[in-house]
N, C-alpha and C. Protein backbone atom coordinates (compact mmCIF):
# COMPACT_ATOMS: atom_id res chain seq x y z
N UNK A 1 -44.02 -10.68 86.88
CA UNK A 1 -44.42 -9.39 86.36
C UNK A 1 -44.17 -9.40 84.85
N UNK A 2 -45.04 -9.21 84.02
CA UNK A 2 -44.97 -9.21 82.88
C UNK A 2 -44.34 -8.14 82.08
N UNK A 3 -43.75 -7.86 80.96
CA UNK A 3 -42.94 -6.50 80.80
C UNK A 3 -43.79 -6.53 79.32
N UNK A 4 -44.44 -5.14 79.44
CA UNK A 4 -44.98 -4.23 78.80
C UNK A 4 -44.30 -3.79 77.61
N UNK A 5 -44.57 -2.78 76.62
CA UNK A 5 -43.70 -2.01 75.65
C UNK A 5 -43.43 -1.00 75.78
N UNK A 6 -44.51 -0.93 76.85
CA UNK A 6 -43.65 1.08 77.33
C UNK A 6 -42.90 0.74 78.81
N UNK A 7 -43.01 -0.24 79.33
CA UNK A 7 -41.42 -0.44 79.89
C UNK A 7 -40.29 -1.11 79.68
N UNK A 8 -40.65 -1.74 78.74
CA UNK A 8 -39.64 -2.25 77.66
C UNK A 8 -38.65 -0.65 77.74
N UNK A 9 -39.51 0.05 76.33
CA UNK A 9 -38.92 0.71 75.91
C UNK A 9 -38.53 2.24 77.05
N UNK A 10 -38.65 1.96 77.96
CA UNK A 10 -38.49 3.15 79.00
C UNK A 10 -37.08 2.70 79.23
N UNK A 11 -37.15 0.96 79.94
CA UNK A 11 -35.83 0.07 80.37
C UNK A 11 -34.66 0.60 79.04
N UNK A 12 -34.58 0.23 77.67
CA UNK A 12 -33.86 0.67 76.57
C UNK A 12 -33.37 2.00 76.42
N UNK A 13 -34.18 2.97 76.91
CA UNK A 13 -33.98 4.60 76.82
C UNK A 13 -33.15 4.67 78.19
N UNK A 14 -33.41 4.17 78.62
CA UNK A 14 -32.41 4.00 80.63
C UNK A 14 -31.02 3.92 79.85
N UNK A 15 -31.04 2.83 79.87
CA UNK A 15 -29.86 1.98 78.69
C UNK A 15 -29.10 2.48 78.56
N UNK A 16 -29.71 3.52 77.65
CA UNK A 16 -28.98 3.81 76.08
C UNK A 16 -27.95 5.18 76.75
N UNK A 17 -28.85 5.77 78.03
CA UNK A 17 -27.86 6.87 78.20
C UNK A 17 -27.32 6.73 79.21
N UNK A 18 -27.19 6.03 80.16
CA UNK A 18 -26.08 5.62 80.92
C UNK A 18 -25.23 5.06 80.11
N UNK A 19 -25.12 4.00 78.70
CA UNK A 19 -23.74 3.69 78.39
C UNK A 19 -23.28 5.32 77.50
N UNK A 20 -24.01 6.40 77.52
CA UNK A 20 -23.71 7.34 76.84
C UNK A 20 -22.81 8.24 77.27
N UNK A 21 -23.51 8.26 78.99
CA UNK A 21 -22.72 9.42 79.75
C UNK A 21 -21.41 9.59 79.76
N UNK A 22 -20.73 8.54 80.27
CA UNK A 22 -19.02 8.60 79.72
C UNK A 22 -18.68 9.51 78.49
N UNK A 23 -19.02 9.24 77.37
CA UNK A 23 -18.66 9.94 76.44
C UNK A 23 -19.39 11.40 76.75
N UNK A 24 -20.02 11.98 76.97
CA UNK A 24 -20.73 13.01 77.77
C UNK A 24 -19.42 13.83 78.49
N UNK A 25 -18.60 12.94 79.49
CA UNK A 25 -18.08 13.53 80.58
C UNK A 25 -16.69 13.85 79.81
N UNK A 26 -16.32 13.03 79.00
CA UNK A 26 -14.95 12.78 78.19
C UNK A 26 -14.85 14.04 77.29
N UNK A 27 -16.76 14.25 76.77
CA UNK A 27 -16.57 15.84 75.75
C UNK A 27 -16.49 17.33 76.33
N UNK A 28 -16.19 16.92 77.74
CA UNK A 28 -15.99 18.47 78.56
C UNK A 28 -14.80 19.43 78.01
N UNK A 29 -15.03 20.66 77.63
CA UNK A 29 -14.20 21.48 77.22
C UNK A 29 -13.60 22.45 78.38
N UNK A 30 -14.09 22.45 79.41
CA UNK A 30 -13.80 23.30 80.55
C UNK A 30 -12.64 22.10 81.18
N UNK A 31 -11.30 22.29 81.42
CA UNK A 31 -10.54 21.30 82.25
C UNK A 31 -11.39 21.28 83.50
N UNK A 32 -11.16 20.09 84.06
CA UNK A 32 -11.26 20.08 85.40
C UNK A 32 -9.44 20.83 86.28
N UNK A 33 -10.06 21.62 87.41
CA UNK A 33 -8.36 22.01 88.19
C UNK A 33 -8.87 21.34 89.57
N UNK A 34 -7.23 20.47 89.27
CA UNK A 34 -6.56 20.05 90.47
C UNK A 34 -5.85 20.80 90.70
N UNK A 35 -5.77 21.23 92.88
CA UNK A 35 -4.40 21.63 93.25
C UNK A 35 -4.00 21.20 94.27
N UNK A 36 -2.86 20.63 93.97
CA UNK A 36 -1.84 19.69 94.50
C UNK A 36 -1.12 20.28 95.27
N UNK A 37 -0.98 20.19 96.92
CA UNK A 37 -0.48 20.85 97.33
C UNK A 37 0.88 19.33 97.57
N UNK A 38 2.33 19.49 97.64
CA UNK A 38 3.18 18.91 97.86
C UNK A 38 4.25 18.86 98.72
N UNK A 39 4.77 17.87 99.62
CA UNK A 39 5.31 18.44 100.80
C UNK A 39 7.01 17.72 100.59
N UNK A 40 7.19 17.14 99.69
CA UNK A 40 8.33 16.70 99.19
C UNK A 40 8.88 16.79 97.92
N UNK A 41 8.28 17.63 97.16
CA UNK A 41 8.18 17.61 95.65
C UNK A 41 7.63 16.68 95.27
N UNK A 42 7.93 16.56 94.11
CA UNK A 42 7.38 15.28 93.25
C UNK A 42 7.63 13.73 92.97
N UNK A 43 7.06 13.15 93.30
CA UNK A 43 7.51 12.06 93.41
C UNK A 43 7.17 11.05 92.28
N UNK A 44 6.94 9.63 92.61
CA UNK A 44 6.89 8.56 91.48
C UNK A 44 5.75 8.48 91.60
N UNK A 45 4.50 9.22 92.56
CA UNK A 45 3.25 8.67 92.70
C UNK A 45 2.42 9.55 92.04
N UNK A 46 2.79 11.42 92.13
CA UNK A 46 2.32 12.17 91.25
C UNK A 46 2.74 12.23 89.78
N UNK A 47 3.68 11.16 89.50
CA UNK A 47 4.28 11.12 88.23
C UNK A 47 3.31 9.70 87.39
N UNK A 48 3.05 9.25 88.47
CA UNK A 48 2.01 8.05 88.12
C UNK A 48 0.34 8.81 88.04
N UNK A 49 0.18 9.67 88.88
CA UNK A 49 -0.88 10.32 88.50
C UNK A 49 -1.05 11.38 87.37
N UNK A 50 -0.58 11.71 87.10
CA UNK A 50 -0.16 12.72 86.04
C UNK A 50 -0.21 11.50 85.00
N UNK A 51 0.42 10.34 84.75
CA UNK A 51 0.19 9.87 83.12
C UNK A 51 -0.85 8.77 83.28
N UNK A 52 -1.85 8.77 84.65
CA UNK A 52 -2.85 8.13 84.25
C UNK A 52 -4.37 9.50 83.85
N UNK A 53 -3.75 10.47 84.39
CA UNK A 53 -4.92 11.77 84.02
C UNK A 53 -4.60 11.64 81.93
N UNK A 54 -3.41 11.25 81.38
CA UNK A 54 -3.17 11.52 79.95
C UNK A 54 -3.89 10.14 79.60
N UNK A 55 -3.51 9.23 80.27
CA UNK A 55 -4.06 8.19 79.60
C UNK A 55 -5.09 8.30 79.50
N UNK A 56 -5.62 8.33 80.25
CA UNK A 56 -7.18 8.76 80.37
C UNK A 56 -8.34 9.86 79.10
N UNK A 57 -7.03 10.56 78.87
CA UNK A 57 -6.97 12.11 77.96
C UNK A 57 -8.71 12.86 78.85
N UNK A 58 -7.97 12.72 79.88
CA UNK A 58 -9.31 13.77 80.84
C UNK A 58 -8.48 15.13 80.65
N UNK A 59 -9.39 15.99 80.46
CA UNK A 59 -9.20 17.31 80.55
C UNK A 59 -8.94 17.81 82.09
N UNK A 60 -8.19 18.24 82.33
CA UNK A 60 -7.19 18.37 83.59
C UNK A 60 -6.02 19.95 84.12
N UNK A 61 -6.18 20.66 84.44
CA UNK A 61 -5.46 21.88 84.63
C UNK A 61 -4.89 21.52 86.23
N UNK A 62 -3.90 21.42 86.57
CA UNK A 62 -2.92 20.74 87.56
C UNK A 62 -2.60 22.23 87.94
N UNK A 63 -2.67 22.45 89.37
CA UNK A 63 -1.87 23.56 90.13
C UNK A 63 -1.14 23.19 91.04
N UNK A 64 -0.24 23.19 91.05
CA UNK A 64 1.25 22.55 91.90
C UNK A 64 1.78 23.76 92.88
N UNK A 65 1.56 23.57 93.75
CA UNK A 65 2.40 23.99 95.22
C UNK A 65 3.11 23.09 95.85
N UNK A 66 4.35 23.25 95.75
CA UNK A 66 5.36 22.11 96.68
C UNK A 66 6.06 23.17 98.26
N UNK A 67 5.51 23.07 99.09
CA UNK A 67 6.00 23.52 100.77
C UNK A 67 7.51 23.08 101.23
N UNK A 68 8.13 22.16 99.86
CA UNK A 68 9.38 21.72 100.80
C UNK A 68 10.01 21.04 101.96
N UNK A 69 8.94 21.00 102.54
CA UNK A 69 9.26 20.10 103.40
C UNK A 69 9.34 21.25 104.92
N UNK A 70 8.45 21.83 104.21
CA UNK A 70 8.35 23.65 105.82
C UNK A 70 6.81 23.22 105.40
N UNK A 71 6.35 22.84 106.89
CA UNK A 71 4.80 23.11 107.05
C UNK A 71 4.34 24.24 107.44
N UNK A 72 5.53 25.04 107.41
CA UNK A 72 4.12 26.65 107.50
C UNK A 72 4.44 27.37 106.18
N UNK A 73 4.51 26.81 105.24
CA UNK A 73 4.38 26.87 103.95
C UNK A 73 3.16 26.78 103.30
């Protein structure tokens, strides 16, 4: 199949905004909310999630409910 210039350049415009979108999703001003519901408090795994949401620097609003360890909480 031979490639044309207007699918050349259709293929390039594809391209160009899929490597764009990321930065797209990264310029969101609205946080995204998580809510975390927790049945032991906090642990080393939400503490690992929590500094990969910073690393990340995703916009993020965290709502934390911890039940204690009472499931009719």
């Amino acid at each position: 199949m031979r490639l044309n210039r207007r699918r050349f350049l259709t293929a390039g415009a594809a391209g160009v905004t899929a490597l764009a979108m990321p930065s797209v999703l990264l310029a969101q001003t609205t946080p995204y909310k998580i809510y975390m519901i927790l049945y032991r408090g906090e642990t080393e795994v939400e503490k690992g999630f929590r500094e990969y949401l910073s690393s990340r620097r995703l916009p993020v609003e965290l709502i934390i409910r911890d039940v204690d360890r009472d499931i009719r909480k």
